[in-house]
PDB file of N, CA and C in Angstrom:
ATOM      1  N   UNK A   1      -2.992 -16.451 -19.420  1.00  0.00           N
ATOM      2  CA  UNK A   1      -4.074 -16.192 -18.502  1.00  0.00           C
ATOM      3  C   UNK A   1      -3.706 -16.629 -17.087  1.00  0.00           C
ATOM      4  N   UNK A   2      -3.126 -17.777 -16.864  1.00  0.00           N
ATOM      5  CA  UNK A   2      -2.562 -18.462 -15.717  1.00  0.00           C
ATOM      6  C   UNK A   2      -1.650 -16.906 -15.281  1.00  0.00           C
ATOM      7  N   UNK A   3      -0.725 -16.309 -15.847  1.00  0.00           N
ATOM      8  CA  UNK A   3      -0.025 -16.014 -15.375  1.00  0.00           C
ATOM      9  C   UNK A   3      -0.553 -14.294 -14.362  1.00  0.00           C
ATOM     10  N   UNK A   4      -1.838 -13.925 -15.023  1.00  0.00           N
ATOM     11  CA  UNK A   4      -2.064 -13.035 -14.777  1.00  0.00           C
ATOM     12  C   UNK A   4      -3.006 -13.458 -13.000  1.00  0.00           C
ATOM     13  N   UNK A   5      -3.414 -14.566 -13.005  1.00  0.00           N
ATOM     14  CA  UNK A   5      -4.221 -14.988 -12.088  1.00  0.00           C
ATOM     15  C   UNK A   5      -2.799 -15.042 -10.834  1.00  0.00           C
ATOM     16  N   UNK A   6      -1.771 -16.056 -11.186  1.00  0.00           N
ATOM     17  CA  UNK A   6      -1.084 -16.189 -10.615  1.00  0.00           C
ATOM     18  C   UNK A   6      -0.477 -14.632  -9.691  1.00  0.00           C
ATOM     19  N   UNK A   7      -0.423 -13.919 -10.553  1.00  0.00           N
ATOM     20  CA  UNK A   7       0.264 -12.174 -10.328  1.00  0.00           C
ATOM     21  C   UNK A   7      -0.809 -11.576  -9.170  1.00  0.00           C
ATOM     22  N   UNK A   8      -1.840 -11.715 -10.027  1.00  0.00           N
ATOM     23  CA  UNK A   8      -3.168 -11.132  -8.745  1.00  0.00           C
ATOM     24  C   UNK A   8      -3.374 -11.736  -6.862  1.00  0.00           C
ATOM     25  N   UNK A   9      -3.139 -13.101  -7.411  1.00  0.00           N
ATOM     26  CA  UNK A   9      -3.141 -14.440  -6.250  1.00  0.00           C
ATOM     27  C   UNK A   9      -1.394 -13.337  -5.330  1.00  0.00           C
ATOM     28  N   UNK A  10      -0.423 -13.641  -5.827  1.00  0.00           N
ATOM     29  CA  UNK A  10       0.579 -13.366  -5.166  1.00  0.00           C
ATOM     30  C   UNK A  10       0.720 -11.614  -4.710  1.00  0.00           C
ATOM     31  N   UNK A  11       0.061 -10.748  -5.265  1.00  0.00           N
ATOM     32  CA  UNK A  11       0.231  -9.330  -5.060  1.00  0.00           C
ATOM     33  C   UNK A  11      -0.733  -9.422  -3.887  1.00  0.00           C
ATOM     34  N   UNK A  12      -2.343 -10.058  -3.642  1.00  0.00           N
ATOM     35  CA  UNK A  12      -2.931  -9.938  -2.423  1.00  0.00           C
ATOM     36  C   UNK A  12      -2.515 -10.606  -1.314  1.00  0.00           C
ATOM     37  N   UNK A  13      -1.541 -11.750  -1.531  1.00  0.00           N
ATOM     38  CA  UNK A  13      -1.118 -12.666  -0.381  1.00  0.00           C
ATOM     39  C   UNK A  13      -0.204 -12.014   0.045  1.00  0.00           C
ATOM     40  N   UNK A  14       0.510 -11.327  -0.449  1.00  0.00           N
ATOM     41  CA  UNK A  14       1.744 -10.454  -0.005  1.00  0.00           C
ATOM     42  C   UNK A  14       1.205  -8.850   0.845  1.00  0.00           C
ATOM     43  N   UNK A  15       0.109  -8.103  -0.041  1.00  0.00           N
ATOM     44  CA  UNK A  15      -0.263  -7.364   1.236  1.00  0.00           C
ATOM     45  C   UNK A  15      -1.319  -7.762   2.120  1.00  0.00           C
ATOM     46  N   UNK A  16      -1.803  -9.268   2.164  1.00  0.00           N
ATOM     47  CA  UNK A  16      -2.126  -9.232   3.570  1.00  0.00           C
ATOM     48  C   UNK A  16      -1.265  -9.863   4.570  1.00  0.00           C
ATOM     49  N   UNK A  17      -0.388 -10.785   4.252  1.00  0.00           N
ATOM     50  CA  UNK A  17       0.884 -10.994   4.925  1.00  0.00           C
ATOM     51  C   UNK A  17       1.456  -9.620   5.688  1.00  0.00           C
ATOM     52  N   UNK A  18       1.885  -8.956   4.860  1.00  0.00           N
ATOM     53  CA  UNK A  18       2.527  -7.399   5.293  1.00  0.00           C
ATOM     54  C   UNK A  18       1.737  -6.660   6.515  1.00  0.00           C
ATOM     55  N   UNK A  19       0.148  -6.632   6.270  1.00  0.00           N
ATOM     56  CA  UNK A  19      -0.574  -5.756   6.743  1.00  0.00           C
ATOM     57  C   UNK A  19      -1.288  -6.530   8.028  1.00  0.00           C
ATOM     58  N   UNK A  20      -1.162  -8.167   8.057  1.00  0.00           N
ATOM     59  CA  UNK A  20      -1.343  -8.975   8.975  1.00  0.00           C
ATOM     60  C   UNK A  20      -0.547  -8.592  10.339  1.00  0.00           C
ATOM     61  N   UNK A  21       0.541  -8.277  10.309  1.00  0.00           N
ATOM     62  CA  UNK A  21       1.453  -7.981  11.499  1.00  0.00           C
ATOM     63  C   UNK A  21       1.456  -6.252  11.405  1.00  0.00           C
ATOM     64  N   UNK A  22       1.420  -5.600  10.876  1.00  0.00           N
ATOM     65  CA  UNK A  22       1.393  -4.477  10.969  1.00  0.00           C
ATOM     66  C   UNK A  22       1.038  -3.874  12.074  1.00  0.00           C
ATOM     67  N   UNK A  23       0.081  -3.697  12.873  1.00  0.00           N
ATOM     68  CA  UNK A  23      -0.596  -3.038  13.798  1.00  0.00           C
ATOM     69  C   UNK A  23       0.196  -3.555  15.243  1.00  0.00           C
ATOM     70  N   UNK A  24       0.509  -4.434  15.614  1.00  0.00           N
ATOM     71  CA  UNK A  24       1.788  -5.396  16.085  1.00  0.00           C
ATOM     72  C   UNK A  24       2.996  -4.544  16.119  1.00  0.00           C
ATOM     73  N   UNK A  25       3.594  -4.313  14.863  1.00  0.00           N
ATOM     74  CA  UNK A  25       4.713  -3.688  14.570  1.00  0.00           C
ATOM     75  C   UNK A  25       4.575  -2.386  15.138  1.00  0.00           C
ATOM     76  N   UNK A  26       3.587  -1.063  14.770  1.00  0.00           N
ATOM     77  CA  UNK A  26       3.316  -0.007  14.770  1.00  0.00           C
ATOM     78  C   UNK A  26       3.086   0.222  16.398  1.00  0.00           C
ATOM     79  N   UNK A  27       2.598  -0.881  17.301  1.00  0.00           N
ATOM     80  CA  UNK A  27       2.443  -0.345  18.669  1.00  0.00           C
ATOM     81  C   UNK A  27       3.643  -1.204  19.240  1.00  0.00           C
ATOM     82  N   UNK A  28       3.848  -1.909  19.023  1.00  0.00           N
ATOM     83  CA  UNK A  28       5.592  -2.784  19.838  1.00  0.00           C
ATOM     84  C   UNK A  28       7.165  -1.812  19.288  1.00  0.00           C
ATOM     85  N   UNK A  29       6.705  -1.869  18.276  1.00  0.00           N
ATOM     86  CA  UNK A  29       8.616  -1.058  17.567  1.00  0.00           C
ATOM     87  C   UNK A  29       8.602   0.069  17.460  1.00  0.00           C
ATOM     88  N   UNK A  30       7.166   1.308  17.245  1.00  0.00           N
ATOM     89  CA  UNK A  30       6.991   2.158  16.790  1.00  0.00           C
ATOM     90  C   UNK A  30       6.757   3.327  17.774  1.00  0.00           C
ATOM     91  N   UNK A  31       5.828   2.508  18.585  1.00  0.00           N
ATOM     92  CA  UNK A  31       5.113   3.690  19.877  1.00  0.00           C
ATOM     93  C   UNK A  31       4.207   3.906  19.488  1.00  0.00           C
ATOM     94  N   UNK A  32       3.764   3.821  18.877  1.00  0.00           N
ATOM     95  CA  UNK A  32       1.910   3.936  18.446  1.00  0.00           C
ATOM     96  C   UNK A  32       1.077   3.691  19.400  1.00  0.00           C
ATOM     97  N   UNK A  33       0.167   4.213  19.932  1.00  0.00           N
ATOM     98  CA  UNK A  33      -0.722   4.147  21.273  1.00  0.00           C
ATOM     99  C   UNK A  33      -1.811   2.582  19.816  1.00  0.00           C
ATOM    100  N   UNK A  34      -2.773   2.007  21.015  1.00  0.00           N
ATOM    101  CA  UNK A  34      -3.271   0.902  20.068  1.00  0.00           C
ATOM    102  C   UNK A  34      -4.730   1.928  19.642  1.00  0.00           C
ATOM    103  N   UNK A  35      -4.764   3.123  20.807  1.00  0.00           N
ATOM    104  CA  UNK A  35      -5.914   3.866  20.306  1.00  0.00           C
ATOM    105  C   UNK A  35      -6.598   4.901  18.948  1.00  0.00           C
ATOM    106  N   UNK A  36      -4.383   4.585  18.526  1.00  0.00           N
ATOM    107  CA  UNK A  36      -4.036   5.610  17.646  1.00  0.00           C
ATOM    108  C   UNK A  36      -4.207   4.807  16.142  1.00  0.00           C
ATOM    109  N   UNK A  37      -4.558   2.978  16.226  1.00  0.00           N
ATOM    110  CA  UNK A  37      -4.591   2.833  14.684  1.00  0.00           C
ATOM    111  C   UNK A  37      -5.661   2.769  13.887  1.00  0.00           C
ATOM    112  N   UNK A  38      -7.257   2.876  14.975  1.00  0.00           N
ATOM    113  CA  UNK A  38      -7.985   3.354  13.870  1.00  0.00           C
ATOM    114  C   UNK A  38      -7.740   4.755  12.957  1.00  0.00           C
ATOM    115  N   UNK A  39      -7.305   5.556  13.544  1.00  0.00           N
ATOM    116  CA  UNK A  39      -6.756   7.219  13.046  1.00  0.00           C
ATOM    117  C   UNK A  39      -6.130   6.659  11.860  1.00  0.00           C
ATOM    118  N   UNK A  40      -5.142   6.148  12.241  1.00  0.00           N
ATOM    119  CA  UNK A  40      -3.951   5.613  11.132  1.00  0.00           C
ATOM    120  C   UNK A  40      -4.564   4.393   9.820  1.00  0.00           C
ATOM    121  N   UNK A  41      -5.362   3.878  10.071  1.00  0.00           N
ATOM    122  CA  UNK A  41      -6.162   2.969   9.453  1.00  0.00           C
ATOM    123  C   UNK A  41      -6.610   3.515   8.493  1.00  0.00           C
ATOM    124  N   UNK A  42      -7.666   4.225   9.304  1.00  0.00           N
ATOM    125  CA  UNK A  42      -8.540   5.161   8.493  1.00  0.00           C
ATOM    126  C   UNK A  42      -8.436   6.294   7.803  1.00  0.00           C
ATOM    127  N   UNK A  43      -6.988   7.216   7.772  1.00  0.00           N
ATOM    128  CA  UNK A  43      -6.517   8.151   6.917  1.00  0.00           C
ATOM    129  C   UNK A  43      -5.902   7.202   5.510  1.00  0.00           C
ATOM    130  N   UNK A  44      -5.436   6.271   5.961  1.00  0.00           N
ATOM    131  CA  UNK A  44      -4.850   5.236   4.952  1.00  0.00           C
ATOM    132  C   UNK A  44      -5.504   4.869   3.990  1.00  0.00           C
ATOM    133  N   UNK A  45      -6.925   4.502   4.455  1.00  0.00           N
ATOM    134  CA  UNK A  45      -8.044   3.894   3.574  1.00  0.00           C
ATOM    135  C   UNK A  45      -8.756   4.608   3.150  1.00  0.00           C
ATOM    136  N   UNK A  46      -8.785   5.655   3.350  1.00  0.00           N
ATOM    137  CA  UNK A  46      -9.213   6.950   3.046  1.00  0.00           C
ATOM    138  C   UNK A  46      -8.438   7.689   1.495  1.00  0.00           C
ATOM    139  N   UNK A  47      -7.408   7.528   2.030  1.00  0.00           N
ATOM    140  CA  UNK A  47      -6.376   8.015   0.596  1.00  0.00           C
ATOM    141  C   UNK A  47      -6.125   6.916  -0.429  1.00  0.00           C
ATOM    142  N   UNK A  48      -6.645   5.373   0.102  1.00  0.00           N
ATOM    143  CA  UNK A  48      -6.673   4.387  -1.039  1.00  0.00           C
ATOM    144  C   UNK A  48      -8.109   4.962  -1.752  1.00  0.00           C
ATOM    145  N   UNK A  49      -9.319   5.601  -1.357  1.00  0.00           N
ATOM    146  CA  UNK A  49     -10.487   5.330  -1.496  1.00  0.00           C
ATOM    147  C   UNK A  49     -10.092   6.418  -3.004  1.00  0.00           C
ATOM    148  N   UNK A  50      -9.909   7.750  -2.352  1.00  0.00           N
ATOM    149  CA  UNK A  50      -9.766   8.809  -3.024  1.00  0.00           C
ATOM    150  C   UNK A  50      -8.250   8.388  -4.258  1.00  0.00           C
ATOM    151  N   UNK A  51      -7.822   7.872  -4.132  1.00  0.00           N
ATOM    152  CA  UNK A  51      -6.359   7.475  -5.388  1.00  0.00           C
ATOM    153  C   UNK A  51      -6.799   6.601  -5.914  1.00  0.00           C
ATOM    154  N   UNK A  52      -7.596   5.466  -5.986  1.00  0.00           N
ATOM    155  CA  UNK A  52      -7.940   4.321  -6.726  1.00  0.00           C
ATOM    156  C   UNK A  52      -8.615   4.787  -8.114  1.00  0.00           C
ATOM    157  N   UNK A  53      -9.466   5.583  -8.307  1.00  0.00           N
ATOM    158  CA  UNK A  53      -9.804   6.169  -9.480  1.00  0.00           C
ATOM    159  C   UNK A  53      -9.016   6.635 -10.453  1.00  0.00           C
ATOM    160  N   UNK A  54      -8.101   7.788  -9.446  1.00  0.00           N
ATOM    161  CA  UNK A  54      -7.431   8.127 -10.112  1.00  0.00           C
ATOM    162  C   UNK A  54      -6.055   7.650 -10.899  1.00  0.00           C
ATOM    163  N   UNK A  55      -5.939   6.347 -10.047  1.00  0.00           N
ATOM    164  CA  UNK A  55      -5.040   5.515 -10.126  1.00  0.00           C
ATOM    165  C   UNK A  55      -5.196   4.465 -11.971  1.00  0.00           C
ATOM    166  N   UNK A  56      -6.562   4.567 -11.647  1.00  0.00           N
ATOM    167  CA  UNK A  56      -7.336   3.577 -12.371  1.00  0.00           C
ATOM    168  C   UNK A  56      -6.837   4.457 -14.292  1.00  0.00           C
ATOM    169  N   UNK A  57      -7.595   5.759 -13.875  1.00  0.00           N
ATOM    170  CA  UNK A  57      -7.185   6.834 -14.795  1.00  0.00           C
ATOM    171  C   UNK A  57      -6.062   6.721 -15.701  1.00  0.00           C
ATOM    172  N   UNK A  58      -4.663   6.676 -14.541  1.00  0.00           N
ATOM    173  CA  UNK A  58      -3.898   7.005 -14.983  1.00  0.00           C
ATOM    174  C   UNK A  58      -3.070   6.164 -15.526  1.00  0.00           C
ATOM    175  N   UNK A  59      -3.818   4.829 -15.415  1.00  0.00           N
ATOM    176  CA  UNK A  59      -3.254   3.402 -15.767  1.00  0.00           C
ATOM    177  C   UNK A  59      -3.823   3.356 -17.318  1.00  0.00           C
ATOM    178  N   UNK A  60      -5.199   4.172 -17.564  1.00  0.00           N
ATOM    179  CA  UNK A  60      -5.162   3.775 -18.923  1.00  0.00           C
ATOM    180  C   UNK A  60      -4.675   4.864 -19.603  1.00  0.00           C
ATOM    181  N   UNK A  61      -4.074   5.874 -19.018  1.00  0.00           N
ATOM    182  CA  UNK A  61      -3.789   7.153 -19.964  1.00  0.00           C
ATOM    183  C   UNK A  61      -2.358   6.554 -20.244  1.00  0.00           C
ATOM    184  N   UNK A  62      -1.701   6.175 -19.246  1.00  0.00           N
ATOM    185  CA  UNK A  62      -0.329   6.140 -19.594  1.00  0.00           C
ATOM    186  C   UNK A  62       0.147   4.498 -19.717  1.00  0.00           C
ATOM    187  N   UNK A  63      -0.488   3.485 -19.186  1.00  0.00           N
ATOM    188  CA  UNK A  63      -0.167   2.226 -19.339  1.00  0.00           C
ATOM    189  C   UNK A  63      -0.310   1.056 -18.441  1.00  0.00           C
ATOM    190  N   UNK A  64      -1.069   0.303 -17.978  1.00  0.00           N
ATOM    191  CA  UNK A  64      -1.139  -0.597 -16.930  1.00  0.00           C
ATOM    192  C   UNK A  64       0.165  -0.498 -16.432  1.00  0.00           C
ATOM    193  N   UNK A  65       1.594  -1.027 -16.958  1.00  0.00           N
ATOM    194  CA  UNK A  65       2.696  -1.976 -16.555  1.00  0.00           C
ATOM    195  C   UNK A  65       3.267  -1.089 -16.044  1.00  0.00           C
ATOM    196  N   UNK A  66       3.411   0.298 -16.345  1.00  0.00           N
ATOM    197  CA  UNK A  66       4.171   1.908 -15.915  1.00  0.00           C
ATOM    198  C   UNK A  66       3.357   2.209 -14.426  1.00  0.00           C
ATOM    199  N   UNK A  67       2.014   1.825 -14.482  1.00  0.00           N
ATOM    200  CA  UNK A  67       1.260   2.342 -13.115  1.00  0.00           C
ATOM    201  C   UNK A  67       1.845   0.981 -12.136  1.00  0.00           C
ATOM    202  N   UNK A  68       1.647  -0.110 -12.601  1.00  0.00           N
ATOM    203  CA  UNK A  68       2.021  -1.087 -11.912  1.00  0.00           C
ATOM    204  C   UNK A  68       3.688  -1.281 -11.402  1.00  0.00           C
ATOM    205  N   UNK A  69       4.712  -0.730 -11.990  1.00  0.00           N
ATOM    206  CA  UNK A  69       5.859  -0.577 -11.676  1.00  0.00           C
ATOM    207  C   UNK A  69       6.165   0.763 -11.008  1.00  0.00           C
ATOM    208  N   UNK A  70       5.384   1.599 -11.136  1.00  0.00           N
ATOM    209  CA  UNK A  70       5.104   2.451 -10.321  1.00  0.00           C
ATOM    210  C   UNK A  70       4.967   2.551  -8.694  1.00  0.00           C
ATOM    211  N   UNK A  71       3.905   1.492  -9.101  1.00  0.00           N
ATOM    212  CA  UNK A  71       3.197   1.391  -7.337  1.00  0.00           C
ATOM    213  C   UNK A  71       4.257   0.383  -7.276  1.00  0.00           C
ATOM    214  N   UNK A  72       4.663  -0.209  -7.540  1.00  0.00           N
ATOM    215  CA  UNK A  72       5.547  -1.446  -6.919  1.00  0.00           C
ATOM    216  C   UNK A  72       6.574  -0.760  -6.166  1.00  0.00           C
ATOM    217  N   UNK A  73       7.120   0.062  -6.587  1.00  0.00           N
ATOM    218  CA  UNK A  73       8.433   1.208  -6.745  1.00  0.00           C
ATOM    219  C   UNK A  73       8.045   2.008  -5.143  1.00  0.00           C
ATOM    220  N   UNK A  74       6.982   2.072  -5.138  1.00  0.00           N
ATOM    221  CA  UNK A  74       6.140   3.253  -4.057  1.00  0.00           C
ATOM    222  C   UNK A  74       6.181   2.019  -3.035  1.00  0.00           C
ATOM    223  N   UNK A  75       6.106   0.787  -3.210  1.00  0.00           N
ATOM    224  CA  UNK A  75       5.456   0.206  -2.093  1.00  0.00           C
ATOM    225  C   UNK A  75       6.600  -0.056  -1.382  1.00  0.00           C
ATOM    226  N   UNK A  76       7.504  -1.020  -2.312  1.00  0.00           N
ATOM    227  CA  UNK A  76       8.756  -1.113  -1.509  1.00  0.00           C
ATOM    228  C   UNK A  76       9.855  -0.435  -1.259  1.00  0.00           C
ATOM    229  N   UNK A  77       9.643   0.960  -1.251  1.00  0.00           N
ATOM    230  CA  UNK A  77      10.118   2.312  -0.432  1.00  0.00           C
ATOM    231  C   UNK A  77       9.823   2.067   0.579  1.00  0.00           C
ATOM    232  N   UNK A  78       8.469   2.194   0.721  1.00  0.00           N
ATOM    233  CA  UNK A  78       8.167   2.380   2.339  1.00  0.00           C
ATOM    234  C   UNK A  78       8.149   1.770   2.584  1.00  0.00           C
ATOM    235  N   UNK A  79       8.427   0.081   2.561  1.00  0.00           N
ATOM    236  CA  UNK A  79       8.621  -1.139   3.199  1.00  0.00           C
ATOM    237  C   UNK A  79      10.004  -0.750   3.547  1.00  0.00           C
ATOM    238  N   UNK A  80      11.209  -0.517   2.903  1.00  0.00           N
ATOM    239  CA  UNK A  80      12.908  -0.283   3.313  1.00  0.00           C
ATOM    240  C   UNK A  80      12.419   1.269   4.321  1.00  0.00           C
ATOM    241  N   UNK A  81      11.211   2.111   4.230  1.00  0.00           N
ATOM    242  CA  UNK A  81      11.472   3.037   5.157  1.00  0.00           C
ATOM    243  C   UNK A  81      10.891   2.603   6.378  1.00  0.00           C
ATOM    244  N   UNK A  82       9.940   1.907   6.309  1.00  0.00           N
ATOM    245  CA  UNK A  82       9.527   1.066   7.674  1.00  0.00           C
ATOM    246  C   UNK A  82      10.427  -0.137   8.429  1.00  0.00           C
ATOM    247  N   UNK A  83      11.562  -0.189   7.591  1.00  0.00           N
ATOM    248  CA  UNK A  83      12.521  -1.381   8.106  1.00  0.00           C
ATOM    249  C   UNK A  83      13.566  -0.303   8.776  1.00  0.00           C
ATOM    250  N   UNK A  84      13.310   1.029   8.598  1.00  0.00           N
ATOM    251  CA  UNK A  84      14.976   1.890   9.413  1.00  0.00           C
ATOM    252  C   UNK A  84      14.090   3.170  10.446  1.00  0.00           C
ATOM    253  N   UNK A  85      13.355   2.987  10.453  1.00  0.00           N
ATOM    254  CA  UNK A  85      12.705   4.156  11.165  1.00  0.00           C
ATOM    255  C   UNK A  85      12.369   3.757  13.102  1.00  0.00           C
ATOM    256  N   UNK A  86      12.914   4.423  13.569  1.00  0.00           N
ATOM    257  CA  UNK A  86      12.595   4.352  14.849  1.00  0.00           C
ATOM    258  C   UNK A  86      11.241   4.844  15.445  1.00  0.00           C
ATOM    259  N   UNK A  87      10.879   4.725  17.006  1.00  0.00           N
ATOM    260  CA  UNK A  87       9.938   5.879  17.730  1.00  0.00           C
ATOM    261  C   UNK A  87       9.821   6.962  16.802  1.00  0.00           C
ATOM    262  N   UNK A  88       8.149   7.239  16.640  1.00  0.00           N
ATOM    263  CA  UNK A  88       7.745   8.216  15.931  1.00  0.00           C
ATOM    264  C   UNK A  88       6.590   8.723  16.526  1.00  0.00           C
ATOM    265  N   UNK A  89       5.972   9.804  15.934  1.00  0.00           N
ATOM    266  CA  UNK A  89       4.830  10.405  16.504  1.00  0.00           C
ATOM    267  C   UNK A  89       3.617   9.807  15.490  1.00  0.00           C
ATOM    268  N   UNK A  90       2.462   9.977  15.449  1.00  0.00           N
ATOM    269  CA  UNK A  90       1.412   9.723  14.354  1.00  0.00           C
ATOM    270  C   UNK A  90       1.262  10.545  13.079  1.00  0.00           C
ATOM    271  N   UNK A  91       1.695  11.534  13.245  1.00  0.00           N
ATOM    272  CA  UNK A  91       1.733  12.320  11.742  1.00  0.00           C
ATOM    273  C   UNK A  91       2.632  11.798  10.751  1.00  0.00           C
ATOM    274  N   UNK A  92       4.009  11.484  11.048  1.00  0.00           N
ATOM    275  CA  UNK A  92       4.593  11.187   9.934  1.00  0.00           C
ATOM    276  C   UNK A  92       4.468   9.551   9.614  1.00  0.00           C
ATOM    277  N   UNK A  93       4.000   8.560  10.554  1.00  0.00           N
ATOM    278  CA  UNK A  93       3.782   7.601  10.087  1.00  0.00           C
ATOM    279  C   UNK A  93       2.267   7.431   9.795  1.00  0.00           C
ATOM    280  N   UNK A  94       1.463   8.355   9.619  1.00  0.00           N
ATOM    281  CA  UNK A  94       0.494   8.672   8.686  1.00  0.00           C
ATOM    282  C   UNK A  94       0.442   8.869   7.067  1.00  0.00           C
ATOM    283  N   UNK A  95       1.827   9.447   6.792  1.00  0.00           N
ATOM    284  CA  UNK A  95       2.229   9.998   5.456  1.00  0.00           C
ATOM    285  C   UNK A  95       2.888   9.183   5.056  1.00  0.00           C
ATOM    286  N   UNK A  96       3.735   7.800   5.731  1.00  0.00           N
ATOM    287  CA  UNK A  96       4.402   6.931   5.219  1.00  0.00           C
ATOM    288  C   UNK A  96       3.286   5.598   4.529  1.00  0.00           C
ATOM    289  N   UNK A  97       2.422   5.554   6.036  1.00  0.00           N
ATOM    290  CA  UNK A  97       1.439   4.445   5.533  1.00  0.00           C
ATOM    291  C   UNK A  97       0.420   5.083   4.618  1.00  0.00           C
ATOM    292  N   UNK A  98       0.102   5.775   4.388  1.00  0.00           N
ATOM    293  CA  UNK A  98      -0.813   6.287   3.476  1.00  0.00           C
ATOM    294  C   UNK A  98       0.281   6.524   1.693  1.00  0.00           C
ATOM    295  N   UNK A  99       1.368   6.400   1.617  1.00  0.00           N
ATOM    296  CA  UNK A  99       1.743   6.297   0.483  1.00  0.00           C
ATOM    297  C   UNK A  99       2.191   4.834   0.353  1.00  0.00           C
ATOM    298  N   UNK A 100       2.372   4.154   1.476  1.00  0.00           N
ATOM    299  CA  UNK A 100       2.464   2.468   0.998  1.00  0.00           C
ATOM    300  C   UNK A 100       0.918   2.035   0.664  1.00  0.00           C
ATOM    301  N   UNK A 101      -0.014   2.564   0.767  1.00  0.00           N
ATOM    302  CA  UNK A 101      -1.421   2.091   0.456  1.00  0.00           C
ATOM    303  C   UNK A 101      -1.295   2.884  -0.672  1.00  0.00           C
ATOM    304  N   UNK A 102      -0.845   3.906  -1.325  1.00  0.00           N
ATOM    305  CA  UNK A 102      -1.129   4.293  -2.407  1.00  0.00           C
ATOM    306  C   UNK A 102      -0.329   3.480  -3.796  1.00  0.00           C
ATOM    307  N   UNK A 103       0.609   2.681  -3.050  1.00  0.00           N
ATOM    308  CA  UNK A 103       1.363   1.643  -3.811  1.00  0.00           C
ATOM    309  C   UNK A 103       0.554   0.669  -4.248  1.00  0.00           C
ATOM    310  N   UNK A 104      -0.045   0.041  -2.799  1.00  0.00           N
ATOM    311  CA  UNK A 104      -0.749  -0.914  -2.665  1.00  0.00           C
ATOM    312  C   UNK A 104      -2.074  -0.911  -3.610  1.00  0.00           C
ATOM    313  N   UNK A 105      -2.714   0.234  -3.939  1.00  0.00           N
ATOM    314  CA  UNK A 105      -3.731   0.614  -4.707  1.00  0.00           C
ATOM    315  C   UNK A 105      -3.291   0.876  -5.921  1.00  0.00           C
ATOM    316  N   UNK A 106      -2.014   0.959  -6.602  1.00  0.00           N
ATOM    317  CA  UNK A 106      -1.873   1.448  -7.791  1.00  0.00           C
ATOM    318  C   UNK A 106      -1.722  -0.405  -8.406  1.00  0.00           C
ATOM    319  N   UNK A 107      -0.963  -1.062  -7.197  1.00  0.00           N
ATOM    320  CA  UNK A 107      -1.031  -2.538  -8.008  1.00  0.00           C
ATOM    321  C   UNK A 107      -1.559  -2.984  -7.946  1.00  0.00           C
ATOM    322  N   UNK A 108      -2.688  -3.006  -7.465  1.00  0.00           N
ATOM    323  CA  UNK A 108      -3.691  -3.855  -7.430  1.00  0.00           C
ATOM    324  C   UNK A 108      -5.157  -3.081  -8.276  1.00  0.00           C
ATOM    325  N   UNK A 109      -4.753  -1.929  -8.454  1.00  0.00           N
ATOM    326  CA  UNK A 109      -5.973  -1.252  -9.768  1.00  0.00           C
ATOM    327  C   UNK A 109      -5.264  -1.761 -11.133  1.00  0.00           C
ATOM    328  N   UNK A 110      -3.759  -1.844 -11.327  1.00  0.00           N
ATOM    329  CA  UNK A 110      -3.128  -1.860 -12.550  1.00  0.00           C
ATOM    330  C   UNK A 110      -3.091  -3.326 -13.128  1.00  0.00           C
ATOM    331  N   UNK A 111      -2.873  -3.965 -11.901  1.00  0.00           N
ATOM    332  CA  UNK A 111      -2.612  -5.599 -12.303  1.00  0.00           C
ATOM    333  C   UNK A 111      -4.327  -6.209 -12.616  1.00  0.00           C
ATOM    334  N   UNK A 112      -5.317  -5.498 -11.966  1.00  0.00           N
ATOM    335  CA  UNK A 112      -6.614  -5.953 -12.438  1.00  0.00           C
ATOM    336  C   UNK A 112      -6.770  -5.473 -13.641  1.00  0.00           C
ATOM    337  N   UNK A 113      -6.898  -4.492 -14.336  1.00  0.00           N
ATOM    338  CA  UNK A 113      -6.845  -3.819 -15.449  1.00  0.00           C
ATOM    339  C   UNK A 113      -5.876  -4.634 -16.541  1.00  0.00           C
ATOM    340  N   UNK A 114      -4.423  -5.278 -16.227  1.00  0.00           N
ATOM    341  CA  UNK A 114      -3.874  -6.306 -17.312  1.00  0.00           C
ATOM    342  C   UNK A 114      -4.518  -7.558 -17.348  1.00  0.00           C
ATOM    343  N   UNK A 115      -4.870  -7.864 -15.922  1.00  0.00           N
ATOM    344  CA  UNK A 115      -5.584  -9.264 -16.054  1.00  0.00           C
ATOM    345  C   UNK A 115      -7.236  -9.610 -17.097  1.00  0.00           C
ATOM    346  N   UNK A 116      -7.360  -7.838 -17.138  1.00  0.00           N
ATOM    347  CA  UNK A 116      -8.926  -8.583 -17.713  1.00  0.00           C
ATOM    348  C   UNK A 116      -8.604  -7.870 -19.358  1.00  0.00           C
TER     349      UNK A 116
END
């Protein structure tokens, strides 16, 4: 039981760590206007809103630990693609951050689902 608490505790400290500097990152390294991250915010949270169900779904059709290694798999992609990517426009770092939130939502629907 400890260990599942422990997993939950460390998967949210880690994306708000990540997502703490983010907006920082996206207008200093990126070029992101600062007007441009509600847009970017909000398509993001938008596609967590709409995937979390389905996320949820597909965790019991096919397996908590498969959805959860899944999203893990998804997340830290786009963490190594956000570590090499230069100046960009808002569309494609729309499609990057919106599939690191779909990471972010698959582990944190999957790891709640083992924990209980």
């Amino acid at each position: 039981m400890h260990s599942f608490f422990f997993n939950n505790t460390s998967i949210v400290f880690a994306d708000v760590l990540f997502m703490t500097f983010f907006a920082a990152y996206c207008t200093n390294n990126l070029g992101i206007a600062e007007d441009e991250l509600p847009i970017l915010y909000g398509i993001s949270g938008l596609t967590s809103l709409l995937c979390g169900p389905l996320l949820g779904q597909l965790a019991d059709r096919i397996g908590q630990l498969a959805v959860f290694s899944g999203g893990t798999f998804v997340a830290i992609s786009m963490v190594h693609v956000y570590i090499y990517v230069q100046q960009m426009v808002l569309w494609p770092l729309m499609i990057i951050h919106s599939l690191l939130f779909v990471g972010i939502t698959a582990r944190m629907v999957s790891s709640a689902a083992m924990a209980t």
